[in-house]
N, C-alpha and C. Protein backbone atom coordinates (compact mmCIF):
# COMPACT_ATOMS: atom_id res chain seq x y z
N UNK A 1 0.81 -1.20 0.00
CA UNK A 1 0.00 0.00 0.00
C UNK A 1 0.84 1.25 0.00
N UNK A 2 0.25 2.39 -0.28
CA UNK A 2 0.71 3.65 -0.11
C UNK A 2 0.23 4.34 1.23
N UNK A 3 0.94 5.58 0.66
CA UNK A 3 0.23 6.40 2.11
C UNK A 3 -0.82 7.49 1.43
N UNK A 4 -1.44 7.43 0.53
CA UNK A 4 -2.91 8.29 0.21
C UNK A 4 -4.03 6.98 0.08
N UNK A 5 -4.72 7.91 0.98
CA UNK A 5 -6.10 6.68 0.49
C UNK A 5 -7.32 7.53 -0.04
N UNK A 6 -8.01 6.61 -1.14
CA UNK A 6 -9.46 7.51 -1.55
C UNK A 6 -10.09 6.39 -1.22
N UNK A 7 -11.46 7.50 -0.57
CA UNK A 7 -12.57 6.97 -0.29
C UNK A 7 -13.85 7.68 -0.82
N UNK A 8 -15.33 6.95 -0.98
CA UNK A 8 -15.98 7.69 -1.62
C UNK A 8 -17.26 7.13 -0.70
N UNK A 9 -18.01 8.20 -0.33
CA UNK A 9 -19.80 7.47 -0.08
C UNK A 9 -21.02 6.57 -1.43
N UNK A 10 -21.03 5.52 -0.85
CA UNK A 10 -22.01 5.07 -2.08
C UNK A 10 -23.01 4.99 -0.82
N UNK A 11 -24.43 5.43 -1.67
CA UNK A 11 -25.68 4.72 -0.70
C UNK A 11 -25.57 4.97 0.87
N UNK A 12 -24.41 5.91 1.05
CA UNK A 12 -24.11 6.70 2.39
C UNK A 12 -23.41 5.81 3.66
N UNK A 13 -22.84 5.44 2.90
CA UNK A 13 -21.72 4.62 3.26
C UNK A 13 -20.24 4.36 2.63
N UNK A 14 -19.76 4.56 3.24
CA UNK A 14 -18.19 4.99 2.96
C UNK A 14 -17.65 3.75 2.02
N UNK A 15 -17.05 4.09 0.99
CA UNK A 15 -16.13 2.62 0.21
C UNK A 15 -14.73 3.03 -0.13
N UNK A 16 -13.96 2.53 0.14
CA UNK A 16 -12.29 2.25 -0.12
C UNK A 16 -12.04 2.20 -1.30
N UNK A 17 -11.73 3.13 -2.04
CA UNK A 17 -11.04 2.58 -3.32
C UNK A 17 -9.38 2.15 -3.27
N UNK A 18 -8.82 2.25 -2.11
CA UNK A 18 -7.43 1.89 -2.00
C UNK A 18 -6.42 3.10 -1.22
N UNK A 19 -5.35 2.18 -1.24
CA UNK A 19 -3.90 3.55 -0.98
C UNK A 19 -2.88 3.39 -2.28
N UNK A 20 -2.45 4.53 -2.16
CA UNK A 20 -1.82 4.88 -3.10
C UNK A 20 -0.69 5.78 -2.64
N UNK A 21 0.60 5.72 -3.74
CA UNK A 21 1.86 5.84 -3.30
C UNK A 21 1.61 7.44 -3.47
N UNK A 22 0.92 7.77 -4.51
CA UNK A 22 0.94 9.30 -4.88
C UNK A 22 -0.37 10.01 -4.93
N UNK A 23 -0.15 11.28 -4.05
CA UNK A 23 -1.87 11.55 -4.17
C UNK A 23 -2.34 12.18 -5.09
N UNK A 24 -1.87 12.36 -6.74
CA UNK A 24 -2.29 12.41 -7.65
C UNK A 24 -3.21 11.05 -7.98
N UNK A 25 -2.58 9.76 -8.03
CA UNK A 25 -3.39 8.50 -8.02
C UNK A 25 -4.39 8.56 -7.39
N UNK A 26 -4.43 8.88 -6.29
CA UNK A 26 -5.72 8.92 -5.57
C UNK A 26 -6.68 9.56 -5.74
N UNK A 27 -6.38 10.93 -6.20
CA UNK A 27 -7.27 11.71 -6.52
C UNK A 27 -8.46 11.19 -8.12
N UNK A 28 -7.21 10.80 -8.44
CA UNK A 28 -7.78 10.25 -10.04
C UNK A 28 -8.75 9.12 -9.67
N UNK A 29 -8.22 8.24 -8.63
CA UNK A 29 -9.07 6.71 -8.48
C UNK A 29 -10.58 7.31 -7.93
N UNK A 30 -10.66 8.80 -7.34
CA UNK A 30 -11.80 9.06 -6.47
C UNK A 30 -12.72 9.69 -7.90
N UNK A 31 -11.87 10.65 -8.74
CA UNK A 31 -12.91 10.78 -10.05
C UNK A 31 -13.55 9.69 -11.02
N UNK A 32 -12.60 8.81 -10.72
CA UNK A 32 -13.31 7.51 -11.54
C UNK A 32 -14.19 7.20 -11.02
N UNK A 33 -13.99 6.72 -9.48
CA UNK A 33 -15.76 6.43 -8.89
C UNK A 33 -16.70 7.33 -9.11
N UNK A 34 -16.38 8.62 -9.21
CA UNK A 34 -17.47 9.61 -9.71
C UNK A 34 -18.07 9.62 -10.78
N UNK A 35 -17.29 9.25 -11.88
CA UNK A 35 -17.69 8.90 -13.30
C UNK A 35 -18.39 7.68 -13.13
N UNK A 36 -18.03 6.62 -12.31
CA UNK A 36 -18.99 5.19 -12.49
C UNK A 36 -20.83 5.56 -11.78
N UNK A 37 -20.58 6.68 -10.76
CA UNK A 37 -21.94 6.98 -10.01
C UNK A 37 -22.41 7.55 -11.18
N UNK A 38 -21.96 8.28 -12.34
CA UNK A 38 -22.97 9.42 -13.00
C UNK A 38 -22.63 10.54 -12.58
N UNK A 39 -21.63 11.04 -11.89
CA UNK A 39 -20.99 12.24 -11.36
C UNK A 39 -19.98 12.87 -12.00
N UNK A 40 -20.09 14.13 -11.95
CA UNK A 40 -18.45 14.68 -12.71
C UNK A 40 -17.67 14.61 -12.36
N UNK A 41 -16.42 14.56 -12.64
CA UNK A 41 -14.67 14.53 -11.98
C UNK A 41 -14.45 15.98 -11.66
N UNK A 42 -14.04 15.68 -10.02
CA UNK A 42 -14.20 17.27 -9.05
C UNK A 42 -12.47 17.57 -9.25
N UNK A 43 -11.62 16.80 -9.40
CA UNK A 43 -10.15 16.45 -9.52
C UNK A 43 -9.69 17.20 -10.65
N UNK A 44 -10.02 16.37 -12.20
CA UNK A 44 -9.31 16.48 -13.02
C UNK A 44 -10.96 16.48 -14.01
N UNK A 45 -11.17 17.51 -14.23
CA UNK A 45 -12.40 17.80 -15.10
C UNK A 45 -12.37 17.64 -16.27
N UNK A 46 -13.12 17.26 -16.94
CA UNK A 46 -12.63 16.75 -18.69
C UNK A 46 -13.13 17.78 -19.25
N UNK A 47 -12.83 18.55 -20.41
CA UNK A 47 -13.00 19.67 -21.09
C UNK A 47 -14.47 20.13 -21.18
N UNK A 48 -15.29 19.05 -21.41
CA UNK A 48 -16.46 19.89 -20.96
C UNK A 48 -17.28 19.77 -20.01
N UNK A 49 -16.31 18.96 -18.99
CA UNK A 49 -16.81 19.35 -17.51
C UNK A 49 -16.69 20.32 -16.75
N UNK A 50 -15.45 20.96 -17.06
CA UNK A 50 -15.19 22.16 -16.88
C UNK A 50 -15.83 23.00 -18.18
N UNK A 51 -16.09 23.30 -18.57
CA UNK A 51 -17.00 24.44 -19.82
C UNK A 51 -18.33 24.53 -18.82
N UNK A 52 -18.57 23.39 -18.53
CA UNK A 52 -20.32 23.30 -17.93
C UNK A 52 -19.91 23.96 -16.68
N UNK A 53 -18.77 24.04 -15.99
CA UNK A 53 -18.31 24.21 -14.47
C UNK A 53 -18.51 25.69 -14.99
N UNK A 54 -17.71 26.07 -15.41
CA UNK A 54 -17.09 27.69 -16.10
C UNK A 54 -18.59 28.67 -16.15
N UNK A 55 -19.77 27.67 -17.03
CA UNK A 55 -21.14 28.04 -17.63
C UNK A 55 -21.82 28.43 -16.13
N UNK A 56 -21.59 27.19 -15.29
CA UNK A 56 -22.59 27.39 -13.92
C UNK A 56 -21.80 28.68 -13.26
N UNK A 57 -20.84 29.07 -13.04
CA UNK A 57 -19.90 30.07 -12.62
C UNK A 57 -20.19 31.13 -12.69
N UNK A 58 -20.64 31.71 -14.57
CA UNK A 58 -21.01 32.50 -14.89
C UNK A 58 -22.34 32.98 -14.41
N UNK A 59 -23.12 31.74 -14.71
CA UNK A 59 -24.73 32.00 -14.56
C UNK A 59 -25.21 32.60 -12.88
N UNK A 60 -23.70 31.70 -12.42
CA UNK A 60 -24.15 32.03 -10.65
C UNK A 60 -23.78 33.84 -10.80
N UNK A 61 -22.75 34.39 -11.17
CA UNK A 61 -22.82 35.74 -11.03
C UNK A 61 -23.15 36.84 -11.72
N UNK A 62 -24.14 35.63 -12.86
CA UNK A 62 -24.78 37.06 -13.34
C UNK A 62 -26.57 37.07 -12.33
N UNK A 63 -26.31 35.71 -11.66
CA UNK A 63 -27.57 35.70 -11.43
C UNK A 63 -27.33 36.48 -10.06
N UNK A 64 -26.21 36.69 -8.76
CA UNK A 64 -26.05 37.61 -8.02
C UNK A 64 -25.99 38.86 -8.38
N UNK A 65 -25.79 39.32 -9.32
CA UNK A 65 -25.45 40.89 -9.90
C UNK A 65 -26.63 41.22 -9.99
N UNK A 66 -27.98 40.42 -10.71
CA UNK A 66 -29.23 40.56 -11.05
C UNK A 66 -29.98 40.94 -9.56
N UNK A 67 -29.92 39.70 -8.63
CA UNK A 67 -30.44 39.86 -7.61
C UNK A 67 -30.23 41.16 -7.00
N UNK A 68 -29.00 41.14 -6.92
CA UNK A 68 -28.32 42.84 -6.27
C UNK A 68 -29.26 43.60 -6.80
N UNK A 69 -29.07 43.96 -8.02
CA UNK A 69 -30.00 45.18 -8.90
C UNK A 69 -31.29 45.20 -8.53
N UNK A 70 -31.99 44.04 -8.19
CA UNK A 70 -33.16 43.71 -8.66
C UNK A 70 -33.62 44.20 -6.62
N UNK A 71 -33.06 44.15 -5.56
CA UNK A 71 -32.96 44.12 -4.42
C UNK A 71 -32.75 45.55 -4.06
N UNK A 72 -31.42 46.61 -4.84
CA UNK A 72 -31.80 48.15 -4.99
C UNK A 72 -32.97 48.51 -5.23
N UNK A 73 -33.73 48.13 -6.46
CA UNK A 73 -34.60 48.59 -6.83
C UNK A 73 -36.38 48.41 -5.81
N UNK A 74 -35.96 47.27 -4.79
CA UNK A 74 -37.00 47.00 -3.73
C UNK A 74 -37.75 45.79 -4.08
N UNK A 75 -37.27 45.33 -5.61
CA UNK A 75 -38.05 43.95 -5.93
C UNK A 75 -37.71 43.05 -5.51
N UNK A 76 -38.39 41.59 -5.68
CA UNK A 76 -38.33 40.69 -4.67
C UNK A 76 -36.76 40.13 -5.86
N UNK A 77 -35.92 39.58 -4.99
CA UNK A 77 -34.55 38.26 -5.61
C UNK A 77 -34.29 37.35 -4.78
N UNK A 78 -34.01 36.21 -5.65
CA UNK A 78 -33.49 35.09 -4.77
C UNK A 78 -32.17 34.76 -4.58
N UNK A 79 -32.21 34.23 -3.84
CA UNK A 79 -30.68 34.03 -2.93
C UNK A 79 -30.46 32.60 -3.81
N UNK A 80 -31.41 31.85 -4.38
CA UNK A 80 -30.36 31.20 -4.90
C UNK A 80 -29.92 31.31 -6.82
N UNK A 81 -29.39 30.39 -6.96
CA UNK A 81 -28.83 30.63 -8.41
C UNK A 81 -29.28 29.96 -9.20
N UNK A 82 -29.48 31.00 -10.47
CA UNK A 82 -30.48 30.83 -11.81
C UNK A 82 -32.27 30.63 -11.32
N UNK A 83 -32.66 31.49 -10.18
CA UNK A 83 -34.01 31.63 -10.07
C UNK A 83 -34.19 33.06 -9.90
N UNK A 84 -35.11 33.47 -10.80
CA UNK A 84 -35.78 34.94 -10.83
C UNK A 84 -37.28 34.96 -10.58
N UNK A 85 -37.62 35.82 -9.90
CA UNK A 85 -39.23 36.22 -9.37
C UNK A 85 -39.67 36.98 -11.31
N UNK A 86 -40.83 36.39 -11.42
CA UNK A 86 -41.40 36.82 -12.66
C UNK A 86 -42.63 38.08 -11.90
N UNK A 87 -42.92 39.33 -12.20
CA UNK A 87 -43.85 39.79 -11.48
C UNK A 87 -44.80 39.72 -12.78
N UNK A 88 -46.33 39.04 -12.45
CA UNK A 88 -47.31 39.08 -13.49
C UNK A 88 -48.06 40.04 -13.32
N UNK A 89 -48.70 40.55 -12.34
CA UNK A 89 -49.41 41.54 -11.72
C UNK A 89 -49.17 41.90 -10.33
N UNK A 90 -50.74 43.12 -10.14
CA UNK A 90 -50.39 43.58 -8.94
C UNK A 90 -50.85 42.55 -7.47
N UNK A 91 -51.26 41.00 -8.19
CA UNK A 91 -51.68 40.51 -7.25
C UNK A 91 -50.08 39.84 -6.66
N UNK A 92 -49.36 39.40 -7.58
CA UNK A 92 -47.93 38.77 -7.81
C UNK A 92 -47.17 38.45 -8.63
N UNK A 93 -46.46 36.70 -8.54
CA UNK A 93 -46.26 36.29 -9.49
C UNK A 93 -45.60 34.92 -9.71
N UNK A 94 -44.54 34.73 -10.31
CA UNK A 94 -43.77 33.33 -10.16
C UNK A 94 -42.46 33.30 -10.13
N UNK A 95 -42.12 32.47 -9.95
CA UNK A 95 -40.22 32.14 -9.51
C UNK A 95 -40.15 31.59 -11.05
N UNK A 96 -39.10 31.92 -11.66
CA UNK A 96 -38.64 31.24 -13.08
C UNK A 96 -37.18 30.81 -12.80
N UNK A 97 -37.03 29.09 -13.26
CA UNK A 97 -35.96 28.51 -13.33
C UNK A 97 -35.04 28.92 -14.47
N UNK A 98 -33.93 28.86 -14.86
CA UNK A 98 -33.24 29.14 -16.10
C UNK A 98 -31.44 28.46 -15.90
N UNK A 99 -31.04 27.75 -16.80
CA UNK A 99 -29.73 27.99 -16.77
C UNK A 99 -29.14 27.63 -18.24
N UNK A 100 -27.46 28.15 -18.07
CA UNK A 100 -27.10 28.16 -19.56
C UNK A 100 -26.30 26.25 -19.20
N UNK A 101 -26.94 25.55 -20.65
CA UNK A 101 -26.32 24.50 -21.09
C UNK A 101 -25.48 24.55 -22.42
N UNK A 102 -24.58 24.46 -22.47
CA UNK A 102 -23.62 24.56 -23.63
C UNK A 102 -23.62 25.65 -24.40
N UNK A 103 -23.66 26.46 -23.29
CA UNK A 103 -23.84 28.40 -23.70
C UNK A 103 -25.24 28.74 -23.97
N UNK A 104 -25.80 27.89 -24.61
CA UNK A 104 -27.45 28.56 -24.31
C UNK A 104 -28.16 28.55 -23.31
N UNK A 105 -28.83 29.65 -23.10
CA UNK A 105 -30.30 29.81 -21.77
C UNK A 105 -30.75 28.63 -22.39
N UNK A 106 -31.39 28.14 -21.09
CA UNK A 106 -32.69 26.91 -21.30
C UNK A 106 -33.36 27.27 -20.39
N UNK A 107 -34.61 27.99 -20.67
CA UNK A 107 -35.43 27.43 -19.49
C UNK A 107 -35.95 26.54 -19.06
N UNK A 108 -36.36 26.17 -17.81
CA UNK A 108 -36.27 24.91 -16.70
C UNK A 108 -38.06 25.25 -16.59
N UNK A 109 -38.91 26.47 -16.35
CA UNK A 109 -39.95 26.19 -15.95
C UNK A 109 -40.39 27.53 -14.91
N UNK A 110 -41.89 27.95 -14.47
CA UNK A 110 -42.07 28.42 -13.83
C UNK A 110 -42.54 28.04 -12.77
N UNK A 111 -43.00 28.60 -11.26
CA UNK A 111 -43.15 27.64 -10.20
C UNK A 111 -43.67 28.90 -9.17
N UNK A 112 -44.75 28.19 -8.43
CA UNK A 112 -45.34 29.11 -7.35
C UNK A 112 -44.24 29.25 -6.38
N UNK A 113 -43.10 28.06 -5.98
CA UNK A 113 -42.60 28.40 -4.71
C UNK A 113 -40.95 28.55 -5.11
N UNK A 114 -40.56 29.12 -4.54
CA UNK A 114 -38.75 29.58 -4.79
C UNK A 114 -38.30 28.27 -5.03
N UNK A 115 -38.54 27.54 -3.68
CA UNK A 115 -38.09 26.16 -3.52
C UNK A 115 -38.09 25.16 -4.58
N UNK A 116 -39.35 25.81 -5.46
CA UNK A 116 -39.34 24.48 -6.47
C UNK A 116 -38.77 24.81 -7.21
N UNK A 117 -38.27 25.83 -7.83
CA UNK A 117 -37.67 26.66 -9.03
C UNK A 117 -36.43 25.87 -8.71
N UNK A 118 -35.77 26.59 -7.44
CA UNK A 118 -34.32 26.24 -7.05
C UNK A 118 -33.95 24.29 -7.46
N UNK A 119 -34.74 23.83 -6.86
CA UNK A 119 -35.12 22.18 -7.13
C UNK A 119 -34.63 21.65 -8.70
N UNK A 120 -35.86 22.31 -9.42
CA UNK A 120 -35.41 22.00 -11.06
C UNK A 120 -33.95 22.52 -11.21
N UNK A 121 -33.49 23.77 -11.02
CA UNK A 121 -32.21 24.20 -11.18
C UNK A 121 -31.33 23.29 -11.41
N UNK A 122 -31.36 22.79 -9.92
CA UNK A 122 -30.32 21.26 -9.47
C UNK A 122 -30.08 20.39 -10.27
């Protein structure tokens, strides 16, 4: 054995992928289990895991800059990212989901509660 070990939660429970002499190895053995769950590599990101990383990055601060503005002005914003309050009238309105996938907006949907907006986001 080495002296790095990766470990990963499956099903919320801890699994061993080994030790390793170098903690580059390790790091790599922990993105592979990520890739086998359906997860992205947090380590060593593959080109357009990082583009999509870079995309969510963006979207998160244009969507704080918005909120800011939108929070001067006394309107309602959400604290979280890629959800905007739609105002329909003077009775209210809706939370709208949105984010960019491979540089384009997509919208996700509209939704009575923040919570659910934020939800689809995810």
């Amino acid at each position: 054995g080495g002296k790095w070990q990766a470990q990963i939660r499956v099903d919320g429970k801890k699994k061993s992928l080994g030790t390793f002499f170098h903690e580059h190895d390790a790091a790599k053995a922990y993105d592979e289990a990520l890739v086998a769950q359906g997860k992205s590599r947090v380590n060593f990101p593959s080109a357009q895991e990082k583009a999509e990383q870079d995309d969510a990055d963006a979207q998160l601060r244009a969507n704080e800059k918005t909120a800011r503005e939108r929070q001067e002005r006394g309107e309602l914003a959400s604290s979280f990212a890629g959800v905007t309050y739609m105002k329909l009238n003077d009775k209210g309105g809706k939370w709208q989901a949105q984010m960019k996938v491979h540089g384009k907006q997509t919208y996700l949907g509209t939704f009575t509660c923040e919570d659910d907006a934020a939800k689809a986001y995810d």
